[in-house]
PDB file of N, CA and C in Angstrom:
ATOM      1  N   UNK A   1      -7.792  -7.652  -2.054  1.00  0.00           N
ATOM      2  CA  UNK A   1      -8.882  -7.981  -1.184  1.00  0.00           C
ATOM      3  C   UNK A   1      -8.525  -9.175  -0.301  1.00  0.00           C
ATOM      4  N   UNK A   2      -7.838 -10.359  -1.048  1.00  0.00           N
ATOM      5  CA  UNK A   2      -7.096 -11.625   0.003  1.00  0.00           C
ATOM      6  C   UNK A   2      -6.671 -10.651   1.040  1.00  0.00           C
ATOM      7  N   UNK A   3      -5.728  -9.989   0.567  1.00  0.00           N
ATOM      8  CA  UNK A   3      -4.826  -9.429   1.853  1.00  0.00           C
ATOM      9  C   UNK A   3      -5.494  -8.857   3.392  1.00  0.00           C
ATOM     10  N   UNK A   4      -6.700  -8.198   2.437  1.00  0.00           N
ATOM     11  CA  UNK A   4      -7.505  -7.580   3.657  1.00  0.00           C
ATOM     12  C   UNK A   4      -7.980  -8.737   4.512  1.00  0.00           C
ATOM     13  N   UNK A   5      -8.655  -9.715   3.702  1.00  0.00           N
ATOM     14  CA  UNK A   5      -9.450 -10.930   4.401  1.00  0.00           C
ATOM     15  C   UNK A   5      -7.916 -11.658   5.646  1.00  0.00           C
ATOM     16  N   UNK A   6      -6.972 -11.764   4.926  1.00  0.00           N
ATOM     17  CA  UNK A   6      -6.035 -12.116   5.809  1.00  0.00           C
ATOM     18  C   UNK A   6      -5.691 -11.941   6.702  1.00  0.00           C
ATOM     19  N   UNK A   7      -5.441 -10.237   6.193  1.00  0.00           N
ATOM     20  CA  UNK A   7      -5.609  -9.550   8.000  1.00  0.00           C
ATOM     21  C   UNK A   7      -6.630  -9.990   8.925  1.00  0.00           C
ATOM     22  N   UNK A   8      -7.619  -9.377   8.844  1.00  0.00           N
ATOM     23  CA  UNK A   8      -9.105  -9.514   9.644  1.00  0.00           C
ATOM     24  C   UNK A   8      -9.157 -11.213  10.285  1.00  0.00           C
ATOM     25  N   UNK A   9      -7.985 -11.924   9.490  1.00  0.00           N
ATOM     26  CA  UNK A   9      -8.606 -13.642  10.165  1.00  0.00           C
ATOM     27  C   UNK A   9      -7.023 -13.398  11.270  1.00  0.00           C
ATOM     28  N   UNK A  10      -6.181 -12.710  11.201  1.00  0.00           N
ATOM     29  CA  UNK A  10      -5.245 -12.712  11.561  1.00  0.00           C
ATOM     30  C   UNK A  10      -3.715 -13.367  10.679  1.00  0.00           C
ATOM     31  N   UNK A  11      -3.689 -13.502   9.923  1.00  0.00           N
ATOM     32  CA  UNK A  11      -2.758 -14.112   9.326  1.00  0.00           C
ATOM     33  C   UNK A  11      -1.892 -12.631   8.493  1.00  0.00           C
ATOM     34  N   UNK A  12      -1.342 -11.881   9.669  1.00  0.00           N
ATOM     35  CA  UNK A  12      -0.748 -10.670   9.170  1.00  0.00           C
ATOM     36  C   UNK A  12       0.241 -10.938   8.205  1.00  0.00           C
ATOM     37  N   UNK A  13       1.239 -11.776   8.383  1.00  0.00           N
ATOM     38  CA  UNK A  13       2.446 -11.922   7.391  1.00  0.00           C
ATOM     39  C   UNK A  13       2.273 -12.477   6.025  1.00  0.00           C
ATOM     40  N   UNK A  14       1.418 -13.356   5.945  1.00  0.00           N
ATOM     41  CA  UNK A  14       0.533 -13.433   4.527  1.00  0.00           C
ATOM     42  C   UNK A  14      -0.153 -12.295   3.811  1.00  0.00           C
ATOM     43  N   UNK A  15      -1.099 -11.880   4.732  1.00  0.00           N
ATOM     44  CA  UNK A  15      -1.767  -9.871   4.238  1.00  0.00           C
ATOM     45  C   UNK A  15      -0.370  -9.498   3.706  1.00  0.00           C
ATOM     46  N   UNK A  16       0.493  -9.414   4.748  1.00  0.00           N
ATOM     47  CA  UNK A  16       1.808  -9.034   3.772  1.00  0.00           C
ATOM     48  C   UNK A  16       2.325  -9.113   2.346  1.00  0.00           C
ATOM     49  N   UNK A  17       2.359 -10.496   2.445  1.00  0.00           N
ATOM     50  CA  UNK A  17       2.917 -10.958   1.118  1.00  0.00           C
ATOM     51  C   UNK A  17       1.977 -10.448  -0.105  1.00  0.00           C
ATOM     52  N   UNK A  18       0.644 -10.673   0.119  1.00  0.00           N
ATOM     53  CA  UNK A  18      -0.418 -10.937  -0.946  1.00  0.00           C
ATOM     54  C   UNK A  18      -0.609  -9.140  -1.420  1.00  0.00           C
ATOM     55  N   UNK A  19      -0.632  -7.968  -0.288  1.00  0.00           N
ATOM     56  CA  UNK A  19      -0.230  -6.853  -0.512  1.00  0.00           C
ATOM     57  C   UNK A  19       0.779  -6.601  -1.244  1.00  0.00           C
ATOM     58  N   UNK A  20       1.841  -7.229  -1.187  1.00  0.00           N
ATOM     59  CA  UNK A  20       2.969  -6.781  -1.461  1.00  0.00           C
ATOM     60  C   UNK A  20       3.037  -7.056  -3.023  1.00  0.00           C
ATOM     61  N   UNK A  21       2.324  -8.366  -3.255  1.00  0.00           N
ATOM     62  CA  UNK A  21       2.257  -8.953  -4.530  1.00  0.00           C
ATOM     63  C   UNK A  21       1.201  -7.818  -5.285  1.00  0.00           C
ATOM     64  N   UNK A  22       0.742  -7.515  -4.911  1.00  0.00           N
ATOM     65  CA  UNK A  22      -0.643  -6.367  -5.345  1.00  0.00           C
ATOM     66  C   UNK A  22       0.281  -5.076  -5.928  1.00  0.00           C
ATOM     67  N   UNK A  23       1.063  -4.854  -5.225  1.00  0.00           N
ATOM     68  CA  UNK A  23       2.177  -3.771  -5.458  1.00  0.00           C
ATOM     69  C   UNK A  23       2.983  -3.493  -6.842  1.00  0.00           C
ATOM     70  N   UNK A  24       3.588  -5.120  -6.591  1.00  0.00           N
ATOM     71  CA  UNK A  24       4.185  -5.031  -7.919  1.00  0.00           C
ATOM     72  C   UNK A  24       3.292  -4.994  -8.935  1.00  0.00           C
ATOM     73  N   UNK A  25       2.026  -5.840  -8.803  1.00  0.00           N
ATOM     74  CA  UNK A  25       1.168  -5.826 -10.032  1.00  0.00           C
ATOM     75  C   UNK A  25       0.806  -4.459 -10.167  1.00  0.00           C
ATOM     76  N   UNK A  26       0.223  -4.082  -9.830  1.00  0.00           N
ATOM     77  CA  UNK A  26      -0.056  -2.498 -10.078  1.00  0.00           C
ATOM     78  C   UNK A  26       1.158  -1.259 -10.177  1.00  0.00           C
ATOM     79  N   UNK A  27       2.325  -1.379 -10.020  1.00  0.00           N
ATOM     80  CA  UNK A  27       3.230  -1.043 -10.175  1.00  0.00           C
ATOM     81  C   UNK A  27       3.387  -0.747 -11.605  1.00  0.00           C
ATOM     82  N   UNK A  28       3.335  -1.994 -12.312  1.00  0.00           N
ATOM     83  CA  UNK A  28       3.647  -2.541 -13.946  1.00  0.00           C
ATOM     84  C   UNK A  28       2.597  -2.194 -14.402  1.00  0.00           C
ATOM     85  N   UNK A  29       1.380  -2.170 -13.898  1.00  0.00           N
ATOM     86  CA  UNK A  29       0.037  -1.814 -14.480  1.00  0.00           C
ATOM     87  C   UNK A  29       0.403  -0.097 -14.878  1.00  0.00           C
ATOM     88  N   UNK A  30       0.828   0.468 -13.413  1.00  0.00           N
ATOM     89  CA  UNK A  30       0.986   1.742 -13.891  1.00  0.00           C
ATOM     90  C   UNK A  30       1.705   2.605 -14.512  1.00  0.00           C
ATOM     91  N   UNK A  31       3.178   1.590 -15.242  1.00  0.00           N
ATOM     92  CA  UNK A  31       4.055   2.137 -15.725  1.00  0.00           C
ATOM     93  C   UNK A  31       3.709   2.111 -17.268  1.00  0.00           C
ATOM     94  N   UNK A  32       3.225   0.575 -17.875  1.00  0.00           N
ATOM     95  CA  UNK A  32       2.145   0.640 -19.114  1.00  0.00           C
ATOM     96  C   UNK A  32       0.702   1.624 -19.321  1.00  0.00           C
ATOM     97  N   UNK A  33       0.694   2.300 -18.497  1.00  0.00           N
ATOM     98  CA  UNK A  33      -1.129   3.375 -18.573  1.00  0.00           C
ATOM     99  C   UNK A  33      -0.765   4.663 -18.161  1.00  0.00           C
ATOM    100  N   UNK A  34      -0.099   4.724 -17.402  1.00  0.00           N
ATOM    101  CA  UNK A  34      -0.114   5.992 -16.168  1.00  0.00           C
ATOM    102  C   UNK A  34      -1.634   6.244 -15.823  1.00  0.00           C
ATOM    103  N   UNK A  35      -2.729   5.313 -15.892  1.00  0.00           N
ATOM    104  CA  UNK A  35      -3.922   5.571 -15.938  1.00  0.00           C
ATOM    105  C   UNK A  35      -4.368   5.708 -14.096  1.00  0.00           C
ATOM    106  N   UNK A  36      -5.092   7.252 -14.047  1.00  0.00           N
ATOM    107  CA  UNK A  36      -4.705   7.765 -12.991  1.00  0.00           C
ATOM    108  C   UNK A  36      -5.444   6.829 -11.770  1.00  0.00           C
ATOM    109  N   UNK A  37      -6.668   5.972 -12.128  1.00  0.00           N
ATOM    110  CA  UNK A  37      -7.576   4.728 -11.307  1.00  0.00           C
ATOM    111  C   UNK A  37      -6.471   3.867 -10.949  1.00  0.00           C
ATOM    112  N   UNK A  38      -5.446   3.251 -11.477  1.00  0.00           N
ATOM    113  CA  UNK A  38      -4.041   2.436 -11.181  1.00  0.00           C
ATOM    114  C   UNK A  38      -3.301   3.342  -9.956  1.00  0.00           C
ATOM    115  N   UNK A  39      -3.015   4.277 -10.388  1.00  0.00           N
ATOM    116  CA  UNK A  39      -2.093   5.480  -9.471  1.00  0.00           C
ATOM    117  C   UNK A  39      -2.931   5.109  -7.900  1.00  0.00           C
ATOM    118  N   UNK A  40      -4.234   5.487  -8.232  1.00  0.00           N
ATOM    119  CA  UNK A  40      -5.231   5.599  -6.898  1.00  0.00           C
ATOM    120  C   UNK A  40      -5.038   4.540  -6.260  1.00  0.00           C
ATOM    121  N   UNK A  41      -5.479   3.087  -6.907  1.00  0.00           N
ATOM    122  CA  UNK A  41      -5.593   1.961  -5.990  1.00  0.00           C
ATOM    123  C   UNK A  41      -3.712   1.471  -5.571  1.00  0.00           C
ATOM    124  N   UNK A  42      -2.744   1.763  -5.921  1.00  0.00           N
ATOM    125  CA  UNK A  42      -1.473   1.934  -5.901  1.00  0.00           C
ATOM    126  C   UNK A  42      -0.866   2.562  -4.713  1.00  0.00           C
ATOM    127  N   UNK A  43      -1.930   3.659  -4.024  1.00  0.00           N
ATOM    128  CA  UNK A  43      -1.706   4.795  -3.090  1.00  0.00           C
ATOM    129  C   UNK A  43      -2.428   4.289  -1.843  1.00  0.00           C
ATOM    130  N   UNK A  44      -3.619   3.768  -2.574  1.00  0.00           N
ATOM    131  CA  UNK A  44      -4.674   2.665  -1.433  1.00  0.00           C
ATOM    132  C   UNK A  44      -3.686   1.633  -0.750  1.00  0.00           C
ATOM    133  N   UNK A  45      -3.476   0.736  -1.916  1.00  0.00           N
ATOM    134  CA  UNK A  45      -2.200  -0.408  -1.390  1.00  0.00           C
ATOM    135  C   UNK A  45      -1.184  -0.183  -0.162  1.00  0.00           C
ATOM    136  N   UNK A  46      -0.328   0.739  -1.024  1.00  0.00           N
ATOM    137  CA  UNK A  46       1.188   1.005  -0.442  1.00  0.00           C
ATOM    138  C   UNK A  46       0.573   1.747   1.094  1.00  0.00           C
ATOM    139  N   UNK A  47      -0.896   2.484   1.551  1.00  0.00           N
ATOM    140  CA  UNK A  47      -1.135   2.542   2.967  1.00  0.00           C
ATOM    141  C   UNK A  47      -1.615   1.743   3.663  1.00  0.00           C
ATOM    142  N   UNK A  48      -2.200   0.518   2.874  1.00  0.00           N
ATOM    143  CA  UNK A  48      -2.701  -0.537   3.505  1.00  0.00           C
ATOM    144  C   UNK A  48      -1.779  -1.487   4.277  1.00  0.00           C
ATOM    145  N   UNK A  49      -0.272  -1.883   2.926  1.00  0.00           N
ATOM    146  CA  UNK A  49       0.691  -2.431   3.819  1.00  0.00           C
ATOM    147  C   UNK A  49       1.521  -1.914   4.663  1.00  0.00           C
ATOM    148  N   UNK A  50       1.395  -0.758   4.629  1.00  0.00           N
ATOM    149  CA  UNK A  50       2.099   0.110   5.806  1.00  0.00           C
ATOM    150  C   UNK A  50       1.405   0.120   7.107  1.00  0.00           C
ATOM    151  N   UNK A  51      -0.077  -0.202   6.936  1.00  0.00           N
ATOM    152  CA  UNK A  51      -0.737  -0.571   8.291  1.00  0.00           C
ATOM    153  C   UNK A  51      -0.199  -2.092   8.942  1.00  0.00           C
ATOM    154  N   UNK A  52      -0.263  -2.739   7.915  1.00  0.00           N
ATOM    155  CA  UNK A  52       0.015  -4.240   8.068  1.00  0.00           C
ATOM    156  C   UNK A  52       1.368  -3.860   8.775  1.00  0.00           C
ATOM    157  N   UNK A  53       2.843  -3.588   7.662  1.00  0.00           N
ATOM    158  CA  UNK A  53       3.940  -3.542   8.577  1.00  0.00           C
ATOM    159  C   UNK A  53       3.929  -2.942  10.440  1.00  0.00           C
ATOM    160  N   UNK A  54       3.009  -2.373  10.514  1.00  0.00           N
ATOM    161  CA  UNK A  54       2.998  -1.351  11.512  1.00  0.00           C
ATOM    162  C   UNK A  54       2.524  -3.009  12.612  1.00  0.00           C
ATOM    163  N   UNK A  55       1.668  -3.548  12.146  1.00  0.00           N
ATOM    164  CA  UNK A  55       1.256  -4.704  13.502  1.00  0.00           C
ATOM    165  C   UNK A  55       2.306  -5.369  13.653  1.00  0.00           C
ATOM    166  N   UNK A  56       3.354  -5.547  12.838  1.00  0.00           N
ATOM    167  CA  UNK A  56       4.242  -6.773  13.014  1.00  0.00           C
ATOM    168  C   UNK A  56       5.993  -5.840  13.247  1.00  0.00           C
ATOM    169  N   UNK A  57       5.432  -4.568  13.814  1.00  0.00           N
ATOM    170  CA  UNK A  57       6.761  -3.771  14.086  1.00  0.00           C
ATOM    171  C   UNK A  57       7.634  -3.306  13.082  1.00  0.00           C
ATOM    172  N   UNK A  58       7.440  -4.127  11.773  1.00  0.00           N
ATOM    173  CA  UNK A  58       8.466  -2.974  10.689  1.00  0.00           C
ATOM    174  C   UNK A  58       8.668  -1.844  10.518  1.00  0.00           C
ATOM    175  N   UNK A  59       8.587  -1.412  11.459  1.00  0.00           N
ATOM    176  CA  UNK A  59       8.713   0.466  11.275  1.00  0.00           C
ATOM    177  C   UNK A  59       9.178   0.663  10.121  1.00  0.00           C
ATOM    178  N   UNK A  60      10.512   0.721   9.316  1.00  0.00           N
ATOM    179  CA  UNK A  60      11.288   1.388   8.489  1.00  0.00           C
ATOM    180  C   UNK A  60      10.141   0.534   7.661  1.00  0.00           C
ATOM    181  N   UNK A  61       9.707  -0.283   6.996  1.00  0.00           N
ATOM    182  CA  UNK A  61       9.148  -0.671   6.192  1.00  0.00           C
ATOM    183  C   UNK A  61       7.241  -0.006   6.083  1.00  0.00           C
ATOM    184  N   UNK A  62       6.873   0.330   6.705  1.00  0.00           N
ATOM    185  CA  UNK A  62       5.588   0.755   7.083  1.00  0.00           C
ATOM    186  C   UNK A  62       5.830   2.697   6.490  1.00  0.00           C
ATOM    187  N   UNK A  63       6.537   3.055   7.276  1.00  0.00           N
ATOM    188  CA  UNK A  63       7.666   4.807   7.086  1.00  0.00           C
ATOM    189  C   UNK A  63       7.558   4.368   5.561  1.00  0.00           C
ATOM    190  N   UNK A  64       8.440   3.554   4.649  1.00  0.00           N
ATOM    191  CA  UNK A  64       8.634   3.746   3.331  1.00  0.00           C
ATOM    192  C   UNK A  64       7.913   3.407   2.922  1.00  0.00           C
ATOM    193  N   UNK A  65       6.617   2.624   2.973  1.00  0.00           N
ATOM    194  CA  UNK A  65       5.507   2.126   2.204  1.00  0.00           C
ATOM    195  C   UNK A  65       4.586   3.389   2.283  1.00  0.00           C
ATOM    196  N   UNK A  66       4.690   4.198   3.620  1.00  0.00           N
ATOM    197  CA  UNK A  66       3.615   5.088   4.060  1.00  0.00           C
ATOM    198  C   UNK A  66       4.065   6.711   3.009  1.00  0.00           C
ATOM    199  N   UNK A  67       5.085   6.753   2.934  1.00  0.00           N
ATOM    200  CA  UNK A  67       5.942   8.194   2.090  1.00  0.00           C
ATOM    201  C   UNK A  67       5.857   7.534   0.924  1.00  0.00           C
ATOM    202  N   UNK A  68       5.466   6.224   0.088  1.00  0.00           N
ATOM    203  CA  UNK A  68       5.371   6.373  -1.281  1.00  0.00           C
ATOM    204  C   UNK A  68       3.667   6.360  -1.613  1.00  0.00           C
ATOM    205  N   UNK A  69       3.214   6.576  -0.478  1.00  0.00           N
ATOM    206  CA  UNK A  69       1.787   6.879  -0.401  1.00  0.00           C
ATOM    207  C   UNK A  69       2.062   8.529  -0.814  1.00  0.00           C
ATOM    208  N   UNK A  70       2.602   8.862   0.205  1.00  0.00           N
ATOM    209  CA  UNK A  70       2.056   9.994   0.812  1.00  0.00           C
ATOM    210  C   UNK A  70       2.579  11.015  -0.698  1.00  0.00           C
ATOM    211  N   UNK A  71       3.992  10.827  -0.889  1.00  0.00           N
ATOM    212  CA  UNK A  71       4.468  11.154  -2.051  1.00  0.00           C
ATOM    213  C   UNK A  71       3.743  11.208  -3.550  1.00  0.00           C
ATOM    214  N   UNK A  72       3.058  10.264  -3.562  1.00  0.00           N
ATOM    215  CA  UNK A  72       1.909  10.490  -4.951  1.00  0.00           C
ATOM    216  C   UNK A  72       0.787  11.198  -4.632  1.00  0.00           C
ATOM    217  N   UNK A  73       0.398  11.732  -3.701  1.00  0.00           N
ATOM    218  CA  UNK A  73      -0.456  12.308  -3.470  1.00  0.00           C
ATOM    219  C   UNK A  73      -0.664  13.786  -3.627  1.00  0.00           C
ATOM    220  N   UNK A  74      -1.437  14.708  -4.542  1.00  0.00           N
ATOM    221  CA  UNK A  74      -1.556  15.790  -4.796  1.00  0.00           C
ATOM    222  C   UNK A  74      -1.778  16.437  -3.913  1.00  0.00           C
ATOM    223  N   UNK A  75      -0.895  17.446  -3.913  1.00  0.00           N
ATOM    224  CA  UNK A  75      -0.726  18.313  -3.049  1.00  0.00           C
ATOM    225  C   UNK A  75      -2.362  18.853  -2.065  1.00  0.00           C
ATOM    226  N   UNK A  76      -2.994  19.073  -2.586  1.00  0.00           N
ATOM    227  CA  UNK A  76      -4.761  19.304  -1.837  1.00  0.00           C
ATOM    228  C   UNK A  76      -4.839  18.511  -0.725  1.00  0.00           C
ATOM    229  N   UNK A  77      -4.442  17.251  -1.460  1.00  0.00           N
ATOM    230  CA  UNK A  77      -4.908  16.149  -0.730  1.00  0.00           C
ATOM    231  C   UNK A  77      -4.095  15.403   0.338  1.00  0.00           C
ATOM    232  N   UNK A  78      -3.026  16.142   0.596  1.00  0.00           N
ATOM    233  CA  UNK A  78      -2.560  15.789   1.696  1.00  0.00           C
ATOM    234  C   UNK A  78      -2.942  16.784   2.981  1.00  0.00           C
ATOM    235  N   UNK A  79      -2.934  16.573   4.486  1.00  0.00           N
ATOM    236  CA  UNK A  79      -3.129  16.903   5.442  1.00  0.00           C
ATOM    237  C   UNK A  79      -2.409  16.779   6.358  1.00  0.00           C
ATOM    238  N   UNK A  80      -1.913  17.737   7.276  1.00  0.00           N
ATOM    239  CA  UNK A  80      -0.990  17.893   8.358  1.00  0.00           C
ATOM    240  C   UNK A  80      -1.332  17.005   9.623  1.00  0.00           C
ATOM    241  N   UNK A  81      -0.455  16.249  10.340  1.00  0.00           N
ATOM    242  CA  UNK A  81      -0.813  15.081  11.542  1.00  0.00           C
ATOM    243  C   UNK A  81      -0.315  16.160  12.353  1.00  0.00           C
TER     244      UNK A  81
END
């Protein structure tokens, strides 16, 4: 939630970090549970900082944050751009 607030004040490269830190935590969260609410907010994350990379030009970083989204995502639930 920092991260979001970060963004919105402008302080993109911080949203960064504090996302990024969110990542790993839930990362480890989800390797101890596989509990599928972890998976979800995990999938939330990894598109959130891929928006973030996207303002500050990281392409290749935004692309790989955005495909380990897209990659956990059950098949239903993905949609053609």
């Amino acid at each position: 939630m920092f991260g979001l607030v970060c963004e919105r004040i402008g302080h993109t490269e911080l949203a960064i970090e504090r996302t990024d830190h969110a990542i790993t935590v839930l990362e480890a969260a989800y390797e101890e549970t596989e509990d599928p609410i972890i998976e979800r907010q995990f999938i939330i994350v990894n598109t959130t900082v891929a928006r973030l990379r996207l303002a500050v030009r990281d392409y290749e970083g935004a692309l790989s944050s955005f495909q380990t989204a897209l990659g956990l995502l059950p098949e239903e639930g993905r949609t053609r751009c």
